[in-house]
Protein backbone atom coordinates (compact mmCIF):
# COMPACT_ATOMS: atom_id res chain seq x y z
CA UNK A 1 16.04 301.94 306.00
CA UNK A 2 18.18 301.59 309.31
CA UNK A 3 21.42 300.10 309.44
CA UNK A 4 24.34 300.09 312.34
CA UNK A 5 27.87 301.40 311.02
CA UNK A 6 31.06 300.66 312.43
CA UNK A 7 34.36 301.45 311.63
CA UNK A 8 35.02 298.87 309.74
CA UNK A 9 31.90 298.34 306.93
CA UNK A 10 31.92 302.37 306.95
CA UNK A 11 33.15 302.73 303.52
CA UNK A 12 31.06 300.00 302.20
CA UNK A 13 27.87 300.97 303.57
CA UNK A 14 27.91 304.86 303.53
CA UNK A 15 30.90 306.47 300.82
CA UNK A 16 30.28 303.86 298.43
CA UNK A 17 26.58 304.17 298.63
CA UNK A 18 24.67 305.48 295.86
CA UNK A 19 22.00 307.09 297.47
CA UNK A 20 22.19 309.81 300.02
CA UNK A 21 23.01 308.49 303.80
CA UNK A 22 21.99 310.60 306.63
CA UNK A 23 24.97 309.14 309.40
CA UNK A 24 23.54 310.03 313.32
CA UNK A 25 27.07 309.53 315.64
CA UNK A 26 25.86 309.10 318.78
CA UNK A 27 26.51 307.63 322.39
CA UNK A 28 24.22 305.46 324.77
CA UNK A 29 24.99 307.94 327.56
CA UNK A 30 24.02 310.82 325.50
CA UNK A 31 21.02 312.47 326.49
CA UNK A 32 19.79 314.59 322.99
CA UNK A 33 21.17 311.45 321.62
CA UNK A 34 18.71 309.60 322.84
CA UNK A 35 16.27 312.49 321.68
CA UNK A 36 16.66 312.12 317.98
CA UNK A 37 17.47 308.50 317.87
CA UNK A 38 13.75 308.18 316.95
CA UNK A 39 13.53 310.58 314.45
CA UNK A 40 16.34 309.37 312.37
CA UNK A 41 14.47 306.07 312.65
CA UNK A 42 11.22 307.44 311.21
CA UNK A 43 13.31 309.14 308.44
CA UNK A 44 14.61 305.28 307.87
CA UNK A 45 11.04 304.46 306.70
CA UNK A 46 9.75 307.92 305.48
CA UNK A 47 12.73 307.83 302.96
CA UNK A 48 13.10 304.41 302.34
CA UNK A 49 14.28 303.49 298.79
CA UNK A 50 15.43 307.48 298.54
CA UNK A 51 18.19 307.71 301.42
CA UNK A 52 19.58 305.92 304.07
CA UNK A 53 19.30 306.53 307.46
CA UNK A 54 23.04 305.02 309.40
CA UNK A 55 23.84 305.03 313.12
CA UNK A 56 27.41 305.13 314.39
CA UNK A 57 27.78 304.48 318.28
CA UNK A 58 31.37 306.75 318.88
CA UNK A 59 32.26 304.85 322.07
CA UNK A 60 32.90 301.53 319.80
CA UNK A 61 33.63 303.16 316.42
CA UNK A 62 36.09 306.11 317.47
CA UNK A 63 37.61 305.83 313.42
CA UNK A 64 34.88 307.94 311.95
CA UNK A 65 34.68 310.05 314.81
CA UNK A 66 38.74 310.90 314.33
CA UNK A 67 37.75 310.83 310.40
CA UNK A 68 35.47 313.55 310.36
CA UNK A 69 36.83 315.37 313.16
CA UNK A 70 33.23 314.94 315.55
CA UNK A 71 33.67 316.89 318.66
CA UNK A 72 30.01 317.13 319.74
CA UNK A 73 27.27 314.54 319.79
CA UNK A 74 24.70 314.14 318.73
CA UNK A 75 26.43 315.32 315.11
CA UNK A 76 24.50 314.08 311.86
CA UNK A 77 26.14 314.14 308.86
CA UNK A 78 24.56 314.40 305.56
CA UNK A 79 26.46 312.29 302.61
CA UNK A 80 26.08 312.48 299.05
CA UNK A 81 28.28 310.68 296.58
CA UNK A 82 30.67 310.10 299.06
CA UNK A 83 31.35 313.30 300.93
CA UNK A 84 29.47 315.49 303.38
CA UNK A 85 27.11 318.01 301.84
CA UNK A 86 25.73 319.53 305.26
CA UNK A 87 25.81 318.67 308.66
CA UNK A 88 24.04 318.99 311.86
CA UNK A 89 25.12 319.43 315.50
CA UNK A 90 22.68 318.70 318.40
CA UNK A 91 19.17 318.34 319.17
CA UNK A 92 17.06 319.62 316.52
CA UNK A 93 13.41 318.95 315.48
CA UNK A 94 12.47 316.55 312.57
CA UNK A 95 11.65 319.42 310.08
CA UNK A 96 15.47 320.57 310.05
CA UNK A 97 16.31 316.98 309.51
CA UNK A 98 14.02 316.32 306.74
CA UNK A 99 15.03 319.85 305.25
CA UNK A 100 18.34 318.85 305.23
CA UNK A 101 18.10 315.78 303.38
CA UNK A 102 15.58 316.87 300.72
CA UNK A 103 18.15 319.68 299.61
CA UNK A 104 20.21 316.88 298.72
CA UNK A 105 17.76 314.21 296.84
């Protein structure tokens, strides 16, 4: 599943979640953004039931971007129980992704 974040249902929706959340913080006018924006969405249905797939847009939500101290986009976070268990900056192909989040299932 794919759902929007924003600063303000972040702690609902991801740190109180009790499955894993894969959190993509990215920009419209990013370009590798734009890249993996699909991927996380296929991840939303390949994982459905198992993890969560969440997309934060940093130009409107700049709280979780201070939070977690994002300097680079696209940055995707990897959160179990609450806190982040891995993370990964830029453009990378599916199979790191996927890697990623099956350590942590």
């Amino acid at each position: 599943m794919l759902i929007h974040v924003t600063d303000s249902n972040f702690e609902e929706k991801v740190i109180q979640s009790t499955i894993p959340v894969v959190v993509d913080l990215w920009a419209e006018w990013c370009g590798p953004c734009r890249m993996i924006g699909p991927i996380i969405e296929e991840m939303g249905v390949q994982f459905e039931g198992r993890a969560l797939m969440a997309k934060v847009d940093v130009d409107s939500n700049p709280g979780i971007s201070a939070k977690f101290g994002i300097r680079n986009i696209p940055t995707v976070l990897f959160i179990k129980d609450g806190k982040v268990v891995d993370k990964q900056v830029g453009a990378v192909p599916k199979v790191k992704f996927v890697e990623k989040l099956e350590a942590i299932l």
